[in-house]
PDB file of N, CA and C in Angstrom:
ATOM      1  N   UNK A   1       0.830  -1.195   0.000  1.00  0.00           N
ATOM      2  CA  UNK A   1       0.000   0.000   0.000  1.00  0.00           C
ATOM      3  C   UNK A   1       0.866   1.247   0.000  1.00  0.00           C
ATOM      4  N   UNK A   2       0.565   1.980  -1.001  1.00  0.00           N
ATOM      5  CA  UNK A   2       1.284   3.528  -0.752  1.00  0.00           C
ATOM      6  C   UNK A   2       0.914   4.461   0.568  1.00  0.00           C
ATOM      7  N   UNK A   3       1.603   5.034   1.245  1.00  0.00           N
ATOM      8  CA  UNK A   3       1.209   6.045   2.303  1.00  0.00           C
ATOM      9  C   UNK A   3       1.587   7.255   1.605  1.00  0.00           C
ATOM     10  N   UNK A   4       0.967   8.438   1.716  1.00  0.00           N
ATOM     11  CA  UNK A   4       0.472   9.557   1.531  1.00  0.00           C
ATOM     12  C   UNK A   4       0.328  10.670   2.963  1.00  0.00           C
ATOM     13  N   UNK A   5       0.896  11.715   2.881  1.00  0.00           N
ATOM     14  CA  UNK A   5       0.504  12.337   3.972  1.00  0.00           C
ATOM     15  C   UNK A   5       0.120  13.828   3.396  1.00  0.00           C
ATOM     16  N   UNK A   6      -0.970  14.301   3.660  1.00  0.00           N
ATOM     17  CA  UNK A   6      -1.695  15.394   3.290  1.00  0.00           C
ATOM     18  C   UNK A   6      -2.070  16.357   4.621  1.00  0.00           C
ATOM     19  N   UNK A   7      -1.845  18.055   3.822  1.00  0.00           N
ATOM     20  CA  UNK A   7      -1.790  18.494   5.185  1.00  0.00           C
ATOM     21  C   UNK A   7      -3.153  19.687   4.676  1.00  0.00           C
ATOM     22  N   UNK A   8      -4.312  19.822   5.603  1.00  0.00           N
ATOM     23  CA  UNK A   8      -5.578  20.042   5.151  1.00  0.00           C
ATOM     24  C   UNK A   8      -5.864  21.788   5.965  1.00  0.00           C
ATOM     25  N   UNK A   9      -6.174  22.534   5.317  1.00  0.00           N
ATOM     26  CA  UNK A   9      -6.461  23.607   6.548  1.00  0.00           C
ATOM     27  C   UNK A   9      -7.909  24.029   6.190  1.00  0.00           C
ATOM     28  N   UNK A  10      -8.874  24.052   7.067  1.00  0.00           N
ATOM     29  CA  UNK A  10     -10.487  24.955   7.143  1.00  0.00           C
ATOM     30  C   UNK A  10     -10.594  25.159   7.945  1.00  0.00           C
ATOM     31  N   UNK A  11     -11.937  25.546   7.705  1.00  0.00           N
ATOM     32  CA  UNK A  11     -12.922  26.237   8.476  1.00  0.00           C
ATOM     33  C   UNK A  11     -12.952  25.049  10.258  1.00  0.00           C
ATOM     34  N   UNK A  12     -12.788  25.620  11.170  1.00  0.00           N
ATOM     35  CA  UNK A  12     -13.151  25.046  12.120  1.00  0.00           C
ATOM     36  C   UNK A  12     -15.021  24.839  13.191  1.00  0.00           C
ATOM     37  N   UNK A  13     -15.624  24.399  12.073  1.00  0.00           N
ATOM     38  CA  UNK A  13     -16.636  23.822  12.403  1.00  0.00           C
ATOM     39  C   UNK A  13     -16.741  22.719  12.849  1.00  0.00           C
ATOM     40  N   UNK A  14     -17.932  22.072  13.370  1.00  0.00           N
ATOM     41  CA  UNK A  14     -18.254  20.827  14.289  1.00  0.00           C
ATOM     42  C   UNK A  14     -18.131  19.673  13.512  1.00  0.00           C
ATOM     43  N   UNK A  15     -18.598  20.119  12.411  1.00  0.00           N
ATOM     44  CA  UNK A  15     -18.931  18.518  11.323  1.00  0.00           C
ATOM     45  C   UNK A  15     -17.664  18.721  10.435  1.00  0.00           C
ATOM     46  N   UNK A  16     -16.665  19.459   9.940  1.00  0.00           N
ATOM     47  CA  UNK A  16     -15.777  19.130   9.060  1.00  0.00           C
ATOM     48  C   UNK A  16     -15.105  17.907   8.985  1.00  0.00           C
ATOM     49  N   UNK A  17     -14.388  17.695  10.083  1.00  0.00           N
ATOM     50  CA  UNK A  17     -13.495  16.708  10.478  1.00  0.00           C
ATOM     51  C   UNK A  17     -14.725  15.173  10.106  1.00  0.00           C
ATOM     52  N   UNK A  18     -15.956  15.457  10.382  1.00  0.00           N
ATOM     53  CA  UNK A  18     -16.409  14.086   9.721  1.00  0.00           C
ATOM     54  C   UNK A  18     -16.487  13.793   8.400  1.00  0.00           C
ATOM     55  N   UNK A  19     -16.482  15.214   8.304  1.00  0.00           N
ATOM     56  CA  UNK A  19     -16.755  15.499   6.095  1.00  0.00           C
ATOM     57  C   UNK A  19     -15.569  14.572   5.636  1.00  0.00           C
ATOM     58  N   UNK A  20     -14.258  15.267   6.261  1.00  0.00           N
ATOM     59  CA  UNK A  20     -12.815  14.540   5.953  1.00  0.00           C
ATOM     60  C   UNK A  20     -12.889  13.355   5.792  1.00  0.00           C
ATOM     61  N   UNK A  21     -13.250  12.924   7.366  1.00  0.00           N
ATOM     62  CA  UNK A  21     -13.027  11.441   7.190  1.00  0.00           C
ATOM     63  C   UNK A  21     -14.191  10.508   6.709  1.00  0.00           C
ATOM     64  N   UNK A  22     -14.943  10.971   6.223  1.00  0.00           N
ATOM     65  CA  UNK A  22     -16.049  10.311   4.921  1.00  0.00           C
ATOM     66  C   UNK A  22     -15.666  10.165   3.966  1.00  0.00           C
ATOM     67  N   UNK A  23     -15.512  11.342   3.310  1.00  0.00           N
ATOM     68  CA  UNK A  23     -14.552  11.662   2.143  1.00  0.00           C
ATOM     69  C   UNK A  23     -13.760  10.294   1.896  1.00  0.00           C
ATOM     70  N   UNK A  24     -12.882  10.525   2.803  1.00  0.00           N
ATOM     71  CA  UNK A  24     -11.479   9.446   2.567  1.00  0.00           C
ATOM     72  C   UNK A  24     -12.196   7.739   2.956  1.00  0.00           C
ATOM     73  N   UNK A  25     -12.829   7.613   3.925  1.00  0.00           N
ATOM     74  CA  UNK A  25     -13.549   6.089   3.430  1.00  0.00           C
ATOM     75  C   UNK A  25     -14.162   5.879   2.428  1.00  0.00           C
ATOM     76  N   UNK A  26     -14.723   6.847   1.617  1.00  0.00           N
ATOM     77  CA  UNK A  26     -15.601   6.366   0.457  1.00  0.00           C
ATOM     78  C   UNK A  26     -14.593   6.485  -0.498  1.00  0.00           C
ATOM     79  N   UNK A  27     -14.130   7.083  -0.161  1.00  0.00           N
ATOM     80  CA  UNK A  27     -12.703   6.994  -1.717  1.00  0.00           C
ATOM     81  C   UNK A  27     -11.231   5.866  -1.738  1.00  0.00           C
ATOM     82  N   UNK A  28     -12.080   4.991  -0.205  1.00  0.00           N
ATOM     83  CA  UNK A  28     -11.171   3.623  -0.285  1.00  0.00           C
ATOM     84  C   UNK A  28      -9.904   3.841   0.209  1.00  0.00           C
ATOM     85  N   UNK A  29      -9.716   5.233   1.026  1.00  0.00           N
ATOM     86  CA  UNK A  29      -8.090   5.507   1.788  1.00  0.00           C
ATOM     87  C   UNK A  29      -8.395   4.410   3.094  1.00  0.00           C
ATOM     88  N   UNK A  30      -7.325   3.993   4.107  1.00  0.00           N
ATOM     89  CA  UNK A  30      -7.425   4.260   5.473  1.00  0.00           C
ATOM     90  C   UNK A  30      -6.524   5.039   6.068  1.00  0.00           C
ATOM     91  N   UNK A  31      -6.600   5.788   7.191  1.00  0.00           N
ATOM     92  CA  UNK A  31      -5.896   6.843   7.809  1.00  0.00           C
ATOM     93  C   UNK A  31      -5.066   5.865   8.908  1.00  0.00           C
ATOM     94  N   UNK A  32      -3.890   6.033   8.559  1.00  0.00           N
ATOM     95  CA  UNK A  32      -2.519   5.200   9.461  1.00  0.00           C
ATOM     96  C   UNK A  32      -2.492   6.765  10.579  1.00  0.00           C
ATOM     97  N   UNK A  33      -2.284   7.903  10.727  1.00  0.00           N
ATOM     98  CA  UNK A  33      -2.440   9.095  11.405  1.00  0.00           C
ATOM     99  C   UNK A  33      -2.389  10.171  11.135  1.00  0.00           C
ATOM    100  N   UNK A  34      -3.354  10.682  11.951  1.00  0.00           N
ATOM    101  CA  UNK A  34      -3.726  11.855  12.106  1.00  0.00           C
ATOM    102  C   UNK A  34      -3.596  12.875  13.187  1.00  0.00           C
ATOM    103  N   UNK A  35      -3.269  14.493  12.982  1.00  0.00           N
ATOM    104  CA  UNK A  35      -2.798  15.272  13.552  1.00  0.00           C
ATOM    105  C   UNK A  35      -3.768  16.324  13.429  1.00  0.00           C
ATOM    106  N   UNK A  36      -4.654  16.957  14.529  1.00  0.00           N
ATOM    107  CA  UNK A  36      -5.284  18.133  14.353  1.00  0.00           C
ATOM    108  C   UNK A  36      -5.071  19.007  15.122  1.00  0.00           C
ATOM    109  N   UNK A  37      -5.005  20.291  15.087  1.00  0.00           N
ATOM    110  CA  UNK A  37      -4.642  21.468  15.716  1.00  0.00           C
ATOM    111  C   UNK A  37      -5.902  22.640  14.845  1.00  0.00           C
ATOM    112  N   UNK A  38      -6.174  23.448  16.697  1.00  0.00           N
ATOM    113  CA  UNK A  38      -7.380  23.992  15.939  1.00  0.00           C
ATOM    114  C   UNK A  38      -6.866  25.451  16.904  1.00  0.00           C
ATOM    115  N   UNK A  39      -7.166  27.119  16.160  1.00  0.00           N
ATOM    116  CA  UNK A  39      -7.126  28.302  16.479  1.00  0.00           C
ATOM    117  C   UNK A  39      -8.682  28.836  16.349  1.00  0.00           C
ATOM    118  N   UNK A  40      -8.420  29.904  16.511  1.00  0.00           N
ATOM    119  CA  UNK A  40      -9.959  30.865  16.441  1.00  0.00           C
ATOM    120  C   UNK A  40     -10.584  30.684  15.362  1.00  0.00           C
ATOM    121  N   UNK A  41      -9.452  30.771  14.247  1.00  0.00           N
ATOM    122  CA  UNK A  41     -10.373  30.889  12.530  1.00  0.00           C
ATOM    123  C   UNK A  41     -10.163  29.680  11.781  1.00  0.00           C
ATOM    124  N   UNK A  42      -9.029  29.082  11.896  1.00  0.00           N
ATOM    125  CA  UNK A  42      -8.570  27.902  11.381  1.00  0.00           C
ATOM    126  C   UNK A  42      -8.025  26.421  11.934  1.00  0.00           C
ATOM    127  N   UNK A  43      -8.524  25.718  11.668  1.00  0.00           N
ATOM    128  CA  UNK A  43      -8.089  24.025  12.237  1.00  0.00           C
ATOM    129  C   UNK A  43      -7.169  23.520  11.383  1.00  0.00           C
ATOM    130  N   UNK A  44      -6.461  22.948  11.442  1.00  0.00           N
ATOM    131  CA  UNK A  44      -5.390  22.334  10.543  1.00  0.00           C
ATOM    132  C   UNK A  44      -5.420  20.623  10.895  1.00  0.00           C
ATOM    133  N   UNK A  45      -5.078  20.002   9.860  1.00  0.00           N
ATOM    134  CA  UNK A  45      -5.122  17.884  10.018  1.00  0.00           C
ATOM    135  C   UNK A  45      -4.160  18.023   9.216  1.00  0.00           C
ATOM    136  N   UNK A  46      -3.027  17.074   9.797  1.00  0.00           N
ATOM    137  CA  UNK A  46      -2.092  16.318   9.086  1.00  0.00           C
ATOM    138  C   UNK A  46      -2.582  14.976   9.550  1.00  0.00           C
ATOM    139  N   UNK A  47      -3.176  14.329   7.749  1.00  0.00           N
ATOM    140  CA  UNK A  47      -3.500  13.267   7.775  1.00  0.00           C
ATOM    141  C   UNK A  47      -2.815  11.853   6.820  1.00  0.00           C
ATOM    142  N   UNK A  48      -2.232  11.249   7.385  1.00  0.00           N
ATOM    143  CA  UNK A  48      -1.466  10.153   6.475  1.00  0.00           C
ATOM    144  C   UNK A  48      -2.137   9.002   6.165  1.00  0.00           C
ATOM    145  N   UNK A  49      -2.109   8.771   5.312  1.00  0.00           N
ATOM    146  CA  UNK A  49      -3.858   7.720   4.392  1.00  0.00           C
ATOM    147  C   UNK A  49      -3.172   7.257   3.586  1.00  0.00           C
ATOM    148  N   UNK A  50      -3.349   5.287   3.501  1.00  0.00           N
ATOM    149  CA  UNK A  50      -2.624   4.527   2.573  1.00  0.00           C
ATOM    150  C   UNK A  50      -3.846   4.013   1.939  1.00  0.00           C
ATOM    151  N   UNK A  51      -3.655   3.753   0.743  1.00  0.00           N
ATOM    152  CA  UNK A  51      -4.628   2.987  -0.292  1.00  0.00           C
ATOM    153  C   UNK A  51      -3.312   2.380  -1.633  1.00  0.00           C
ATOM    154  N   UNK A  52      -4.147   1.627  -2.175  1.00  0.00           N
ATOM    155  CA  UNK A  52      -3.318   1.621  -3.560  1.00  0.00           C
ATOM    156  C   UNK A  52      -4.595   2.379  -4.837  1.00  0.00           C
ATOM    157  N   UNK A  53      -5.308   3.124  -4.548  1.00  0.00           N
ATOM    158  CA  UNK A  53      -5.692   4.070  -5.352  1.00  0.00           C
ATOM    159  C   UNK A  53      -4.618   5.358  -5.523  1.00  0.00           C
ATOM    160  N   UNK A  54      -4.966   6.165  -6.372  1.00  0.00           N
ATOM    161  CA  UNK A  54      -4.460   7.110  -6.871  1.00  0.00           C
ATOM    162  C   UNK A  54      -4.529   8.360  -5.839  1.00  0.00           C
ATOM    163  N   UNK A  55      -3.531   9.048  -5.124  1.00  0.00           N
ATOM    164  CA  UNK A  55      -4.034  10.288  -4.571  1.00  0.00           C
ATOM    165  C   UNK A  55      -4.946  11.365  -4.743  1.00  0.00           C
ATOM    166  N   UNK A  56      -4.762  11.181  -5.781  1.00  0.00           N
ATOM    167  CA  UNK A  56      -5.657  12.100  -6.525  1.00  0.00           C
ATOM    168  C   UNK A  56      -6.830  12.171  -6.471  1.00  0.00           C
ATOM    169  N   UNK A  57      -7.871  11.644  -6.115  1.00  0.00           N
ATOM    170  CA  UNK A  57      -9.130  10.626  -6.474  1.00  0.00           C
ATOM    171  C   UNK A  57      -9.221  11.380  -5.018  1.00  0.00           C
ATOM    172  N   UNK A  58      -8.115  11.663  -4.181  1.00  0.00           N
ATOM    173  CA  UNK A  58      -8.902  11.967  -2.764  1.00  0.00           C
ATOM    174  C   UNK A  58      -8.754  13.375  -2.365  1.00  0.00           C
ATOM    175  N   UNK A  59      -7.650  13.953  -3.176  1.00  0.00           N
ATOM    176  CA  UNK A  59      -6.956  15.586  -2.731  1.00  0.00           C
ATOM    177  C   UNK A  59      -8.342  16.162  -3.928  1.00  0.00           C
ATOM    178  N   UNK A  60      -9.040  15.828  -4.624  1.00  0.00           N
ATOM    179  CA  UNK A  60      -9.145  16.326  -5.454  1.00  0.00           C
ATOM    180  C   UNK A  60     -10.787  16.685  -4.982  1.00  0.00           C
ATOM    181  N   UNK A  61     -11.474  15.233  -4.199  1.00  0.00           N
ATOM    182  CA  UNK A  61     -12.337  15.759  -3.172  1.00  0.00           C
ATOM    183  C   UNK A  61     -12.964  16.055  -2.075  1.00  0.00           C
ATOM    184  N   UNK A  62     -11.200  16.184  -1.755  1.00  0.00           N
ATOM    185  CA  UNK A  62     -11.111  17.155  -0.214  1.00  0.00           C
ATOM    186  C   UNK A  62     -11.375  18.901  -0.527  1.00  0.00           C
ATOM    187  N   UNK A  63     -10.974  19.060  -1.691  1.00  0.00           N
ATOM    188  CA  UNK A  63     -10.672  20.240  -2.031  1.00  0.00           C
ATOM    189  C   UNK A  63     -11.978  20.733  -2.351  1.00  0.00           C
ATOM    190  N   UNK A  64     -13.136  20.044  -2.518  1.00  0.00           N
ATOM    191  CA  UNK A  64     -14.527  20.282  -3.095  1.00  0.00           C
ATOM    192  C   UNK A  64     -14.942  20.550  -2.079  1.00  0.00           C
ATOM    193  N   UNK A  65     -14.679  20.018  -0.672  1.00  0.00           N
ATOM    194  CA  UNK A  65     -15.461  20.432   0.552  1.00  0.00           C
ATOM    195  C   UNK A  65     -15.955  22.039   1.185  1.00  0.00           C
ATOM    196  N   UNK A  66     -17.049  21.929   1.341  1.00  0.00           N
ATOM    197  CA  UNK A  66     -17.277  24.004   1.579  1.00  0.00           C
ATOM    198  C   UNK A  66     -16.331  24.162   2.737  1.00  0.00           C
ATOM    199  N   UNK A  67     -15.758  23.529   3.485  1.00  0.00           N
ATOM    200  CA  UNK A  67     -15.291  23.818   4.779  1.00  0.00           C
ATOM    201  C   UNK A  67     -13.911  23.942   4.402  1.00  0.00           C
ATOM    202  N   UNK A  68     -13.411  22.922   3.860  1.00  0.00           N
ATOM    203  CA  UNK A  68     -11.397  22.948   3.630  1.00  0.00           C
ATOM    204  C   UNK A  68     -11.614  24.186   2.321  1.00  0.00           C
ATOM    205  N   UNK A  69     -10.366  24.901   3.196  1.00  0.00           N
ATOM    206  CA  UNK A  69      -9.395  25.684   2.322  1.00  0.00           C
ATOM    207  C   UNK A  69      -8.705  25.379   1.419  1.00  0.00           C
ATOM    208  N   UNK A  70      -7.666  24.317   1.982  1.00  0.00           N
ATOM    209  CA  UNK A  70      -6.667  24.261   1.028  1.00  0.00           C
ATOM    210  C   UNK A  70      -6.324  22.577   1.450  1.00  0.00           C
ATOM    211  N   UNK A  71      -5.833  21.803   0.677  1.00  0.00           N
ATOM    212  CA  UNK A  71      -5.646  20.858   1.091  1.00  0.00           C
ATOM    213  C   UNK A  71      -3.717  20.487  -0.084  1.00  0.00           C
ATOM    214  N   UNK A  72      -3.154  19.926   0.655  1.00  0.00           N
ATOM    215  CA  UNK A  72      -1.928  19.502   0.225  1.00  0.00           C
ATOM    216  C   UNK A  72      -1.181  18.490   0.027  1.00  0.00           C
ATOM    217  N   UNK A  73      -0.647  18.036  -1.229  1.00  0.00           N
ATOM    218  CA  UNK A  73       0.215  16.909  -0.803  1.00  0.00           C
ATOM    219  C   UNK A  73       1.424  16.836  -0.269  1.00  0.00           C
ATOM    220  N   UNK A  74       2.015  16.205   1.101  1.00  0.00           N
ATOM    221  CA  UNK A  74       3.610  16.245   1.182  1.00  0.00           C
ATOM    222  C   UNK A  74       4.130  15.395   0.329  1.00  0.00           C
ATOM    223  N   UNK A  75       5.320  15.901  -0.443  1.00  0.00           N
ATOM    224  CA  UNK A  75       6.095  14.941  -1.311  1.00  0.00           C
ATOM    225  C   UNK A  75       7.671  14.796  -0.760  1.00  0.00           C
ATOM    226  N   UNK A  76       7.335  13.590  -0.632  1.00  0.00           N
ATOM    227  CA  UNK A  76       8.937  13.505   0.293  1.00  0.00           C
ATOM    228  C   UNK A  76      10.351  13.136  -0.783  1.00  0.00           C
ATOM    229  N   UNK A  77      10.912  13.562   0.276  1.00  0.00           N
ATOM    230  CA  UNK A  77      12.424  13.076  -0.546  1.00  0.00           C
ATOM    231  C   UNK A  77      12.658  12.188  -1.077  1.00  0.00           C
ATOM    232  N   UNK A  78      12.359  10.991  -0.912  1.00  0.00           N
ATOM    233  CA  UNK A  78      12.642   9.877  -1.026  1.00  0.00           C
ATOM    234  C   UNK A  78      11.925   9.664  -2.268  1.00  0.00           C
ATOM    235  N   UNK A  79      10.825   9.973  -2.316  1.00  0.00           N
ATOM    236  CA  UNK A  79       9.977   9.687  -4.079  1.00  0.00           C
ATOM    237  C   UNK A  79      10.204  10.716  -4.917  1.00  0.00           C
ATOM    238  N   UNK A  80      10.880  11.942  -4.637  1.00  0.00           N
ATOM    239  CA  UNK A  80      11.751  12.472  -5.781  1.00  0.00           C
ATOM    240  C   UNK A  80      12.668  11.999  -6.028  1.00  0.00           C
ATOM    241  N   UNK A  81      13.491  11.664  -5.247  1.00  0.00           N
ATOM    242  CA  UNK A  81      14.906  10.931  -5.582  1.00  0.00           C
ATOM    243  C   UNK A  81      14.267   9.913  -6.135  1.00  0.00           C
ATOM    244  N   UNK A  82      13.682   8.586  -6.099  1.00  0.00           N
ATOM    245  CA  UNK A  82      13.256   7.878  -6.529  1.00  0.00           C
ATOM    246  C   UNK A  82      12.282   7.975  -8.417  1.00  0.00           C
ATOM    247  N   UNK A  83      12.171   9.264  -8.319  1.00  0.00           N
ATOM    248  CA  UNK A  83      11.594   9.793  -9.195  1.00  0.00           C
ATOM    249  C   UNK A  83      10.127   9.417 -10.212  1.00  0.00           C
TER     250      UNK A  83
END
């Protein structure tokens, strides 16, 4: 399984964080861990999710959510070097 770690920032509402993790079960990820940190205006998740689907398929509708801002992929060293 590929691991993936994506780093997500919105709106800090009650239901986002379930939006997220809907999102990512229906699109066939599972979440190995997760990191949330929340301020006045913004919550932030660093979330690391392995599937052998395509990342894409999941950054693409995280990013559709009314609540997330911005959502990101980390690309590590190791799979550039690897190229």
């Amino acid at each position: 399984m590929n691991q993936h770690t994506l780093y997500i920032e919105m709106n800090p509402t009650p239901e986002v964080l379930e939006r997220v993790l809907r999102v990512t079960r229906h699109r066939g990820f599972n979440v190995c861990h997760m990191h949330m940190s929340s301020m006045d205006r913004k919550a932030n998740i660093a979330v690391t999710v392995a599937s052998e689907r395509p990342i894409e398929h999941l950054t693409k509708q995280l990013d559709k959510l009314y609540d997330v801002q911005q959502c990101r992929l980390e690309v590590s060293a190791a799979r550039i070097a690897n190229g």
